[in-house]
PDB file of N, CA and C in Angstrom:
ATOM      1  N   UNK A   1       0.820  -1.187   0.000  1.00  0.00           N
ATOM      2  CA  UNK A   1       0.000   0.000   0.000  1.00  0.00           C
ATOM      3  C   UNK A   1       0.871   1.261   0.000  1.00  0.00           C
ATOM      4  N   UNK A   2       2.058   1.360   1.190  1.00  0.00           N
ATOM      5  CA  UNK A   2       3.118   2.574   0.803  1.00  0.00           C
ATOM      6  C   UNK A   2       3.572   2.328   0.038  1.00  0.00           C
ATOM      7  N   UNK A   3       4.262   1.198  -1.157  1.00  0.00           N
ATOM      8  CA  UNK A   3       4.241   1.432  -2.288  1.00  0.00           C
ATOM      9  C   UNK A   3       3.880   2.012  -3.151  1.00  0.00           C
ATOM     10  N   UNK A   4       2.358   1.502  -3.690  1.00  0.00           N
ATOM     11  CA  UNK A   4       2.134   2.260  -4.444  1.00  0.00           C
ATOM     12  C   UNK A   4       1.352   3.768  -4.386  1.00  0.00           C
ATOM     13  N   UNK A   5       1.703   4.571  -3.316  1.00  0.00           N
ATOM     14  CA  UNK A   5       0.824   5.728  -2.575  1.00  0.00           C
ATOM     15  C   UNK A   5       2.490   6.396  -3.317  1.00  0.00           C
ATOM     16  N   UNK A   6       3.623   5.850  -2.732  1.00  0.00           N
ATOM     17  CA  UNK A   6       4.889   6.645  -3.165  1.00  0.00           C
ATOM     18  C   UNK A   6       4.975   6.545  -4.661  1.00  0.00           C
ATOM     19  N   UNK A   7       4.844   5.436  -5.468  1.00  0.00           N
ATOM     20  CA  UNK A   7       5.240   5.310  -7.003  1.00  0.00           C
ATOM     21  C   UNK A   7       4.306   6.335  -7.363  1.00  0.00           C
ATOM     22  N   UNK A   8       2.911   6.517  -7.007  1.00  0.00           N
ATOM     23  CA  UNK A   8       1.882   7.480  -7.618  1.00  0.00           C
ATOM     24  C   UNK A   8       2.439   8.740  -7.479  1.00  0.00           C
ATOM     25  N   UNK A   9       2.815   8.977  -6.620  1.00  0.00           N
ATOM     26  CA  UNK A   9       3.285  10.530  -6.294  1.00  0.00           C
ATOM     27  C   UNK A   9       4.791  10.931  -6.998  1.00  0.00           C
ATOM     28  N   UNK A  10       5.825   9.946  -6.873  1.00  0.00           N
ATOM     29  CA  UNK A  10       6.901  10.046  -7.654  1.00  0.00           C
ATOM     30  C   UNK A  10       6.309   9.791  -8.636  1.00  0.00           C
ATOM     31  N   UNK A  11       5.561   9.251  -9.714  1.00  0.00           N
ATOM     32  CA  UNK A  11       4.694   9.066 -11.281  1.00  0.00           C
ATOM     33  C   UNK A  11       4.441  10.942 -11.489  1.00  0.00           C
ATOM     34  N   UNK A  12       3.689  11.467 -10.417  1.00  0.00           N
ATOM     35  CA  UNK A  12       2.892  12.554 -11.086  1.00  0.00           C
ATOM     36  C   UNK A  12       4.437  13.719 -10.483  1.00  0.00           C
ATOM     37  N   UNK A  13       5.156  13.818 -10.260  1.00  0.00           N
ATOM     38  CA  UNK A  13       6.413  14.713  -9.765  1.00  0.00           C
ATOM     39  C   UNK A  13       7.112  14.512 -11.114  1.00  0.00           C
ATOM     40  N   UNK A  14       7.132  13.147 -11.866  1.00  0.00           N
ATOM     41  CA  UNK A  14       8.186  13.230 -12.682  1.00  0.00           C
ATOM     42  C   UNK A  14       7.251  13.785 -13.841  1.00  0.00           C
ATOM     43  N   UNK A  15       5.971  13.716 -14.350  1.00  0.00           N
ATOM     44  CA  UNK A  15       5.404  14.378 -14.980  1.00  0.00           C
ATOM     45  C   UNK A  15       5.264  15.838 -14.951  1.00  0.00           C
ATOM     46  N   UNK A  16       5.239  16.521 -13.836  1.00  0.00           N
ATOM     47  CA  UNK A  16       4.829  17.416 -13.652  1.00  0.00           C
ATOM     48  C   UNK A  16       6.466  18.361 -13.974  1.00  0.00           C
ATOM     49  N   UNK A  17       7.323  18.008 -13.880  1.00  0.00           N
ATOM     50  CA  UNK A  17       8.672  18.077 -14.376  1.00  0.00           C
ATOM     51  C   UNK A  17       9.015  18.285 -15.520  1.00  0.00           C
ATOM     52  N   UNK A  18       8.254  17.002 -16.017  1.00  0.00           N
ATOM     53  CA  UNK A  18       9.048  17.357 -17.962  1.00  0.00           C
ATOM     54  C   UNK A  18       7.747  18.085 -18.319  1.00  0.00           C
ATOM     55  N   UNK A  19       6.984  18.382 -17.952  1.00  0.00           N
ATOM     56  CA  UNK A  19       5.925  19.051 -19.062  1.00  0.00           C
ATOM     57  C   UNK A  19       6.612  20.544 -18.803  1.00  0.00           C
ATOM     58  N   UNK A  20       7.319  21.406 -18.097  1.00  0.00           N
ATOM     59  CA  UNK A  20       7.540  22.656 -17.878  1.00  0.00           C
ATOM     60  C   UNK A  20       8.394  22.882 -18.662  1.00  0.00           C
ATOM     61  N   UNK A  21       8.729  24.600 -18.645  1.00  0.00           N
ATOM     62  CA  UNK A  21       8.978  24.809 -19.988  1.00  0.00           C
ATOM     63  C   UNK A  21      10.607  25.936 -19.146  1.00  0.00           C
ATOM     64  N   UNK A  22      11.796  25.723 -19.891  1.00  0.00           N
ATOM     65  CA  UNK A  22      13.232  26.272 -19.587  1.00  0.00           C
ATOM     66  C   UNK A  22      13.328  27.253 -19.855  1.00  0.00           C
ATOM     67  N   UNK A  23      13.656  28.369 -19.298  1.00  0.00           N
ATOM     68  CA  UNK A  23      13.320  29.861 -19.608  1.00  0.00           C
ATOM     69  C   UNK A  23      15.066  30.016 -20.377  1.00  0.00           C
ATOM     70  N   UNK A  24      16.135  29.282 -19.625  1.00  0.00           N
ATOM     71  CA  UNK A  24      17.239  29.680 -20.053  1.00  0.00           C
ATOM     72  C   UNK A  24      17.440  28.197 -21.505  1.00  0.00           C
ATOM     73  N   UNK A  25      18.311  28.734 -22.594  1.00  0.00           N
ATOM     74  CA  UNK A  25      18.463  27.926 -24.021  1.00  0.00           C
ATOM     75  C   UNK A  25      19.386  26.320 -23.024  1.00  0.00           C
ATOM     76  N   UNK A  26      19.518  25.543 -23.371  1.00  0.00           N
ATOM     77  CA  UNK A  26      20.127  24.435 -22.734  1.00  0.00           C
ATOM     78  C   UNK A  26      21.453  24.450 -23.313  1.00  0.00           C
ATOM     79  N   UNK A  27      22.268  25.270 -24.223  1.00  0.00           N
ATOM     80  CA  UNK A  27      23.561  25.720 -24.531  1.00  0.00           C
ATOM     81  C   UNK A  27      24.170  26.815 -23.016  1.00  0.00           C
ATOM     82  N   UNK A  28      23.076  27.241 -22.960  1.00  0.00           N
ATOM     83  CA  UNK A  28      24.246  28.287 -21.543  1.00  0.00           C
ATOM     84  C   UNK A  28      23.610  29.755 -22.201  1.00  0.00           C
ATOM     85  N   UNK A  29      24.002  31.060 -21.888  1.00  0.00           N
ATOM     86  CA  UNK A  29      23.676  32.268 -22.205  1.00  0.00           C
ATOM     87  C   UNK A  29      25.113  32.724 -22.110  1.00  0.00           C
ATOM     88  N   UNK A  30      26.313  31.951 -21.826  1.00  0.00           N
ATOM     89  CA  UNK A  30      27.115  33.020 -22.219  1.00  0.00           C
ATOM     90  C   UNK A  30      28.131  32.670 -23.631  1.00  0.00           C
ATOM     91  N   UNK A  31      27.023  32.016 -24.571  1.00  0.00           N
ATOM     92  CA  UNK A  31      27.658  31.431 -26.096  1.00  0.00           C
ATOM     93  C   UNK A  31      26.857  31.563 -26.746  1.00  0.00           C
ATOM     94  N   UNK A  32      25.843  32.695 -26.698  1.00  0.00           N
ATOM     95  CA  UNK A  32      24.864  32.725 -27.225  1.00  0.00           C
ATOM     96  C   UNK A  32      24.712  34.359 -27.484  1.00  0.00           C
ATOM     97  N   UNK A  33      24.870  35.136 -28.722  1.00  0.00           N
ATOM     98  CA  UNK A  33      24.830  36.733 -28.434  1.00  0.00           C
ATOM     99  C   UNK A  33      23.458  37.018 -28.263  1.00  0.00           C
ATOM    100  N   UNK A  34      23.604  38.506 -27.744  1.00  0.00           N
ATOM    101  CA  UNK A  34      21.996  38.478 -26.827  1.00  0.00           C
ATOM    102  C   UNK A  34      20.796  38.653 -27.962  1.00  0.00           C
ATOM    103  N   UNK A  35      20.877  38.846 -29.047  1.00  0.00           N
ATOM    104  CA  UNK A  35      19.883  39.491 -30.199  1.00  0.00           C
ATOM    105  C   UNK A  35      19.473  36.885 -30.003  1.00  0.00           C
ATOM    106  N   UNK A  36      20.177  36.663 -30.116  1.00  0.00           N
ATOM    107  CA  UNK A  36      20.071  35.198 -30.522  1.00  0.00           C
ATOM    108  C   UNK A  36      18.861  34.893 -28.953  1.00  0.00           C
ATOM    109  N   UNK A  37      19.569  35.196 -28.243  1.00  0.00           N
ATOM    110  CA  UNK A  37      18.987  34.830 -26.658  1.00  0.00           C
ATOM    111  C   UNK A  37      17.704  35.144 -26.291  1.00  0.00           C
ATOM    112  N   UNK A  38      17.684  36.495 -27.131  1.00  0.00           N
ATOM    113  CA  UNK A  38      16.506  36.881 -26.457  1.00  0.00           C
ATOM    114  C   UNK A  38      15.883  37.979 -25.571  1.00  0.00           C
ATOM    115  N   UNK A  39      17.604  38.375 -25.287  1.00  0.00           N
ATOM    116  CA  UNK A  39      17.456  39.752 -24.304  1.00  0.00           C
ATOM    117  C   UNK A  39      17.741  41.140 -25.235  1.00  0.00           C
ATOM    118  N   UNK A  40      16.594  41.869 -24.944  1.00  0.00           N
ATOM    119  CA  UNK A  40      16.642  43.225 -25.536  1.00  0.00           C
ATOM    120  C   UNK A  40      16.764  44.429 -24.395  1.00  0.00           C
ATOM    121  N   UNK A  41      17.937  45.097 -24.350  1.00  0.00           N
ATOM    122  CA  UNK A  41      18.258  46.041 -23.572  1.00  0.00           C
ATOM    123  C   UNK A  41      17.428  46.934 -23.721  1.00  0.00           C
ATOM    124  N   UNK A  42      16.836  47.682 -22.726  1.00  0.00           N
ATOM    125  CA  UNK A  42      16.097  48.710 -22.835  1.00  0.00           C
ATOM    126  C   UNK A  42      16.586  50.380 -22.012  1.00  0.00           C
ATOM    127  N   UNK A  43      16.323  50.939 -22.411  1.00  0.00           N
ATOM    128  CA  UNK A  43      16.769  52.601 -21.656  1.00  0.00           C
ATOM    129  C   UNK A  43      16.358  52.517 -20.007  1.00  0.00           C
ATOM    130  N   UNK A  44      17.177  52.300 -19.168  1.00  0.00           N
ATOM    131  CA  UNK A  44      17.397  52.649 -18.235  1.00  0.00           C
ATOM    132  C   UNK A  44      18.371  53.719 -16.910  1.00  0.00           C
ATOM    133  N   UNK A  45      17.926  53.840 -16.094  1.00  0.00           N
ATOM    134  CA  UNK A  45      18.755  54.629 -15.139  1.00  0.00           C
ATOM    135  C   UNK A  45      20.061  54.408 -15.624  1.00  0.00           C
ATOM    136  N   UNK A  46      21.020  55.230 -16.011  1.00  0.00           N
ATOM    137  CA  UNK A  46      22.493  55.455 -15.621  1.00  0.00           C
ATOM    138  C   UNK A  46      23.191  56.329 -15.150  1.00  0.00           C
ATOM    139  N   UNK A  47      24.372  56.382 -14.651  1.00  0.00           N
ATOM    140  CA  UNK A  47      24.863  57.747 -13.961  1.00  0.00           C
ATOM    141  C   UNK A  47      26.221  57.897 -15.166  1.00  0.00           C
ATOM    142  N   UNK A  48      26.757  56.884 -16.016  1.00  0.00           N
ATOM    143  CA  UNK A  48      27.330  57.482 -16.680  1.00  0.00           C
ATOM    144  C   UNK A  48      26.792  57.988 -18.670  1.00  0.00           C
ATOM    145  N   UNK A  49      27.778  58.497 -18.908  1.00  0.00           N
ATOM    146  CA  UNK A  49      27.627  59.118 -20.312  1.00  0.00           C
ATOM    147  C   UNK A  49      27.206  57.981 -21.439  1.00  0.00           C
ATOM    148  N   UNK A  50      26.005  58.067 -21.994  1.00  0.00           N
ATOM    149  CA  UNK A  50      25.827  56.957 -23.010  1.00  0.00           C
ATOM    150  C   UNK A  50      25.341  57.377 -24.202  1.00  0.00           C
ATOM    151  N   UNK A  51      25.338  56.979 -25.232  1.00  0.00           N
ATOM    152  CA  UNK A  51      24.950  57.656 -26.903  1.00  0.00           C
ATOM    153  C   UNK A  51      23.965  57.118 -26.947  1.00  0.00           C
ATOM    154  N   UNK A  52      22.411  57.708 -27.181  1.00  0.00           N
ATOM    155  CA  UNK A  52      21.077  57.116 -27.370  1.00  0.00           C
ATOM    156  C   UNK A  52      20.462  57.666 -28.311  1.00  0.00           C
ATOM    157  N   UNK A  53      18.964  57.786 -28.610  1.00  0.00           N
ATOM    158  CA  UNK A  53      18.400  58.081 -29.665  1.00  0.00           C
ATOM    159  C   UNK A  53      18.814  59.522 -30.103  1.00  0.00           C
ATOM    160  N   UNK A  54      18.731  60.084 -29.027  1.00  0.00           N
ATOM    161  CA  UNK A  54      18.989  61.975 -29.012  1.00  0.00           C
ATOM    162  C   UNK A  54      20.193  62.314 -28.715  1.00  0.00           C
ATOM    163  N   UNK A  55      21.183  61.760 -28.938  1.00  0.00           N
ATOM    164  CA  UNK A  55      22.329  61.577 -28.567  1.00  0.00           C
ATOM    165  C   UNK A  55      23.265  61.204 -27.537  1.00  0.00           C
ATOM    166  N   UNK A  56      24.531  61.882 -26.999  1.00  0.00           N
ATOM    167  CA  UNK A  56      25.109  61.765 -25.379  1.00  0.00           C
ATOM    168  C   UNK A  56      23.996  62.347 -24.492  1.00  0.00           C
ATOM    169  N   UNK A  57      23.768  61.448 -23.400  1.00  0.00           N
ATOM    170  CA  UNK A  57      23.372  61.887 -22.454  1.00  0.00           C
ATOM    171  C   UNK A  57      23.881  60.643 -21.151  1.00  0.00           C
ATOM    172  N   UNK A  58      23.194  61.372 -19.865  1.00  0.00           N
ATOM    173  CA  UNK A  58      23.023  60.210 -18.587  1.00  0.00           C
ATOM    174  C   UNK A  58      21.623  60.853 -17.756  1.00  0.00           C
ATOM    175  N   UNK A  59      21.301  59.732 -17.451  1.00  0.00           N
ATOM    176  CA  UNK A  59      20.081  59.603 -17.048  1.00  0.00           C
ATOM    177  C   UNK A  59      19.956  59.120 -15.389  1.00  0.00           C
ATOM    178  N   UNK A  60      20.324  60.223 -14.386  1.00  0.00           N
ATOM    179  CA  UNK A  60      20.437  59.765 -12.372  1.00  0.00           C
ATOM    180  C   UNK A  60      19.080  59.253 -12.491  1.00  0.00           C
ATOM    181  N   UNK A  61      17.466  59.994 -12.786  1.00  0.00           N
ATOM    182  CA  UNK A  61      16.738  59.386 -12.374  1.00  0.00           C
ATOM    183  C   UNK A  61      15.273  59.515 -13.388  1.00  0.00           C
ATOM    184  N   UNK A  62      14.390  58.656 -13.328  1.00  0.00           N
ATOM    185  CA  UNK A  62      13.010  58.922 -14.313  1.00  0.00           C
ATOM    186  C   UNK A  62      12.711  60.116 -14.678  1.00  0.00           C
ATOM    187  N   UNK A  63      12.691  60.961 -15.927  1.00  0.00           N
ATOM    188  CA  UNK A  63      12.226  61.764 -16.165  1.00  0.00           C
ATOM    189  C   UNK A  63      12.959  62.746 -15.996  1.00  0.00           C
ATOM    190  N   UNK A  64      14.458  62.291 -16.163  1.00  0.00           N
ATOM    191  CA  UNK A  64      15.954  63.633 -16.082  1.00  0.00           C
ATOM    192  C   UNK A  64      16.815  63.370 -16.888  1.00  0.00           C
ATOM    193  N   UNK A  65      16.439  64.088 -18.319  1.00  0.00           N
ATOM    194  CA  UNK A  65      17.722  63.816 -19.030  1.00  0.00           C
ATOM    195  C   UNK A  65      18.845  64.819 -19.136  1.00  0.00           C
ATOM    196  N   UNK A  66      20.203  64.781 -19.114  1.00  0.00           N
ATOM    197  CA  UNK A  66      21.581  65.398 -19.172  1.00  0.00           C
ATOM    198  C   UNK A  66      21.963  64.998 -19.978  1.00  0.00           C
ATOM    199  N   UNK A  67      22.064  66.334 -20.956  1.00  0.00           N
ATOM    200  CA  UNK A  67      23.167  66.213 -22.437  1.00  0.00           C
ATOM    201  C   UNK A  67      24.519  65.887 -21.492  1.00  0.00           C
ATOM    202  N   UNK A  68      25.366  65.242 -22.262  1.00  0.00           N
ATOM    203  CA  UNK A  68      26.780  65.679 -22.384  1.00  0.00           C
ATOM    204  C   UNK A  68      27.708  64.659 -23.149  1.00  0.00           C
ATOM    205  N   UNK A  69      28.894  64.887 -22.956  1.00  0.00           N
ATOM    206  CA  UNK A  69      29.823  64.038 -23.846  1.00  0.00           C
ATOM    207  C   UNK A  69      30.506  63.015 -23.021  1.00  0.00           C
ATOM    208  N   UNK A  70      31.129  61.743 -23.403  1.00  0.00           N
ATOM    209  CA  UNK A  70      32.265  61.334 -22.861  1.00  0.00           C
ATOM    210  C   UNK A  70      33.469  61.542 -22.865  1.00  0.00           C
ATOM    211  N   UNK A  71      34.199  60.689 -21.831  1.00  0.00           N
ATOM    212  CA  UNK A  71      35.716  61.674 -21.684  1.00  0.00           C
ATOM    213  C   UNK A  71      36.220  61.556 -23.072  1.00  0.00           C
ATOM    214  N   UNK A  72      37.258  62.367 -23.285  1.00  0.00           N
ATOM    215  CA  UNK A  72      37.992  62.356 -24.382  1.00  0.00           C
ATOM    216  C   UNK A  72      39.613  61.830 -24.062  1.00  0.00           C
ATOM    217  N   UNK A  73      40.167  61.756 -25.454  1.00  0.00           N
ATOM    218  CA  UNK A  73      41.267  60.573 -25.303  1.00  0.00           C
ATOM    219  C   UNK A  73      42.492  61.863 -25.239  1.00  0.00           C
ATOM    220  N   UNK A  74      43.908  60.737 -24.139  1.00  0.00           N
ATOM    221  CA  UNK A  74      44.421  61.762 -23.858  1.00  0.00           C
ATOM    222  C   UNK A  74      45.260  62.303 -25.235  1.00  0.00           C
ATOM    223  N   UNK A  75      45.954  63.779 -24.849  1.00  0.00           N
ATOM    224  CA  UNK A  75      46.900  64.287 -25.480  1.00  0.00           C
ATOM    225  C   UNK A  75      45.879  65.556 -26.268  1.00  0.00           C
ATOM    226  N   UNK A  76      46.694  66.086 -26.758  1.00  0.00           N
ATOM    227  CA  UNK A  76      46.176  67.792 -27.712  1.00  0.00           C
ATOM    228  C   UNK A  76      45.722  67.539 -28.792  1.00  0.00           C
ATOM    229  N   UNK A  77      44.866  68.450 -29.346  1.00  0.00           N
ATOM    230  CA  UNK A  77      44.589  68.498 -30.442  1.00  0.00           C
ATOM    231  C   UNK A  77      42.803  67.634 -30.915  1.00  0.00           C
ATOM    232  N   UNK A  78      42.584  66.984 -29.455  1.00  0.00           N
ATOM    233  CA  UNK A  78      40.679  66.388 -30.047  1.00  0.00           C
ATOM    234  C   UNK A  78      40.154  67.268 -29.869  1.00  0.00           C
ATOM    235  N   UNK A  79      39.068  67.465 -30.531  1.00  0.00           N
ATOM    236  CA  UNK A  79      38.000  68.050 -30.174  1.00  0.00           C
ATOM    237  C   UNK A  79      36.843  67.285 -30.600  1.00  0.00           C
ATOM    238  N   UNK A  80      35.723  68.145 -30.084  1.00  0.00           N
ATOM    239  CA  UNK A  80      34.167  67.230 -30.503  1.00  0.00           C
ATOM    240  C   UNK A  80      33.636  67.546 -31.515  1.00  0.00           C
ATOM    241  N   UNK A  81      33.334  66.570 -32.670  1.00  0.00           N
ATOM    242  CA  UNK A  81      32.432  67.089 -33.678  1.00  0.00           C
ATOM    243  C   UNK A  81      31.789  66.401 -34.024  1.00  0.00           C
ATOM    244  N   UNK A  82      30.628  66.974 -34.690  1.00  0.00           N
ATOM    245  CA  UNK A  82      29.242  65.875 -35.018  1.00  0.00           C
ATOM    246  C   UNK A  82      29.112  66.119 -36.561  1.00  0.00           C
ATOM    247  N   UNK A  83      29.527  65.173 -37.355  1.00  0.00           N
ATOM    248  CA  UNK A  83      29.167  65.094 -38.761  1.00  0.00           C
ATOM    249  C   UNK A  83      27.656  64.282 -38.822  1.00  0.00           C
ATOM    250  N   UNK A  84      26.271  64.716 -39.667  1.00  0.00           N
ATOM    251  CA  UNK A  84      25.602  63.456 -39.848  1.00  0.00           C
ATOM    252  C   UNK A  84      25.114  63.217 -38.693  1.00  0.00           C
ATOM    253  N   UNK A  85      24.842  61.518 -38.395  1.00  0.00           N
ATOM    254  CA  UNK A  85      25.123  60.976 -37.109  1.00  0.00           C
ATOM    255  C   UNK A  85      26.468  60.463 -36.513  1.00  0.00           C
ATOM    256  N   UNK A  86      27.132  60.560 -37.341  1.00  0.00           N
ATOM    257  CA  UNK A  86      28.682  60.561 -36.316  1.00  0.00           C
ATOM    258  C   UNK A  86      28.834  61.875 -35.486  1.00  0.00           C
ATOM    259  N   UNK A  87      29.192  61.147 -34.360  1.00  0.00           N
ATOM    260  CA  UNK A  87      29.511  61.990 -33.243  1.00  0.00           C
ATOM    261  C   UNK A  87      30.954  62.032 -32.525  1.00  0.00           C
ATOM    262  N   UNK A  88      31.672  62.360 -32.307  1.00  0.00           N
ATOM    263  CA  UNK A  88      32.506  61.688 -31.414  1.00  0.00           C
ATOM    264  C   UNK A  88      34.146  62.213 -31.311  1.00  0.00           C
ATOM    265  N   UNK A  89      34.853  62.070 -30.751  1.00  0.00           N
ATOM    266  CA  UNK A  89      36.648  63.085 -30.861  1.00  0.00           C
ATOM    267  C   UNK A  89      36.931  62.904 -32.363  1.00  0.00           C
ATOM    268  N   UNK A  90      37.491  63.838 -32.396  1.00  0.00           N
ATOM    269  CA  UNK A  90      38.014  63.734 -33.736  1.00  0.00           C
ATOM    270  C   UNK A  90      39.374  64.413 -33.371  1.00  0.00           C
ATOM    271  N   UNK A  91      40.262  64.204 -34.551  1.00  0.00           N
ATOM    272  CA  UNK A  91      42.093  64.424 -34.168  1.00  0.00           C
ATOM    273  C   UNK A  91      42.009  65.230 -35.682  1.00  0.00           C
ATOM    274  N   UNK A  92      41.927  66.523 -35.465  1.00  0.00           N
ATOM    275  CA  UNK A  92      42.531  67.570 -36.422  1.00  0.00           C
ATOM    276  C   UNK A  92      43.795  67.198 -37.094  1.00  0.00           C
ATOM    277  N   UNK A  93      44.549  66.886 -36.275  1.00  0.00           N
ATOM    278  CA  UNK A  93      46.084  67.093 -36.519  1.00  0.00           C
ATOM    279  C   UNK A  93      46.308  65.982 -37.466  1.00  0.00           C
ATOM    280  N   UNK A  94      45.606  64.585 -36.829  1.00  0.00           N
ATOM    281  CA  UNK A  94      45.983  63.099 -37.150  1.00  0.00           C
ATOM    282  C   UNK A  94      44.906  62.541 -38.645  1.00  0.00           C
ATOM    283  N   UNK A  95      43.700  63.950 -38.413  1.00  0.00           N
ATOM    284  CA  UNK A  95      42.354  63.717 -39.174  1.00  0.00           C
ATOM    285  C   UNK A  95      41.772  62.287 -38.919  1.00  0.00           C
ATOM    286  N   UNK A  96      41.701  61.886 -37.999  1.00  0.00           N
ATOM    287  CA  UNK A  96      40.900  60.711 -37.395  1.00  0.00           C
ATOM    288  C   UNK A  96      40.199  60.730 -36.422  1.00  0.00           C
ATOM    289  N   UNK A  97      38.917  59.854 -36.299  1.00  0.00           N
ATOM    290  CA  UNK A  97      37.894  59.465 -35.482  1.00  0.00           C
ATOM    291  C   UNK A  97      38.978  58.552 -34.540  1.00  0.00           C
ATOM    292  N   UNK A  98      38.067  59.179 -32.983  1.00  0.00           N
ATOM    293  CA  UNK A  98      38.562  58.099 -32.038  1.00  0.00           C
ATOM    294  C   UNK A  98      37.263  57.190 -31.257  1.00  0.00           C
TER     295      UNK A  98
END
């Protein structure tokens, strides 16, 4: 009788097991790039400088956006310029994007 009271219950545990469904791919998530995976980054809180739809900004909290730029690379001669949608140091001297 505890037999089969336990096989019934281990029967419906192992069913109730494989019918569910794996949220993570059975390869792993870190061999997998995220567009493949599944994860889509979305605009959130940051405190540092990030390039988004409207350009550089950072975002401390809901409903506060701050233009600005990121650091620039060392030595003389970058400055900031926005061709287009390129944005970003540019080297007068060297005439290159950094």
């Amino acid at each position: 009788m505890k037999f089969t009271k336990i096989a019934a219950v281990a029967a419906v545990a192992l069913a109730g097991s494989l019918g569910t469904a794996n949220a993570a791919p059975l390869s792993g998530l870190a061999k997998a790039p995220a567009a493949e995976a599944g994860i889509v980054e979305v605009h959130r809180r940051h405190q540092s400088c990030r390039l988004g739809m409207a350009g550089w900004h950072l975002t401390p909290r809901r409903g506060v956006r701050i233009a600005c730029r990121p650091h620039g690379p060392r030595g003389a001669g970058w400055i900031w310029r926005s061709e287009g949608k390129r944005h970003g140091w540019y080297s007068s001297r060297n005439k290159r994007w950094h």
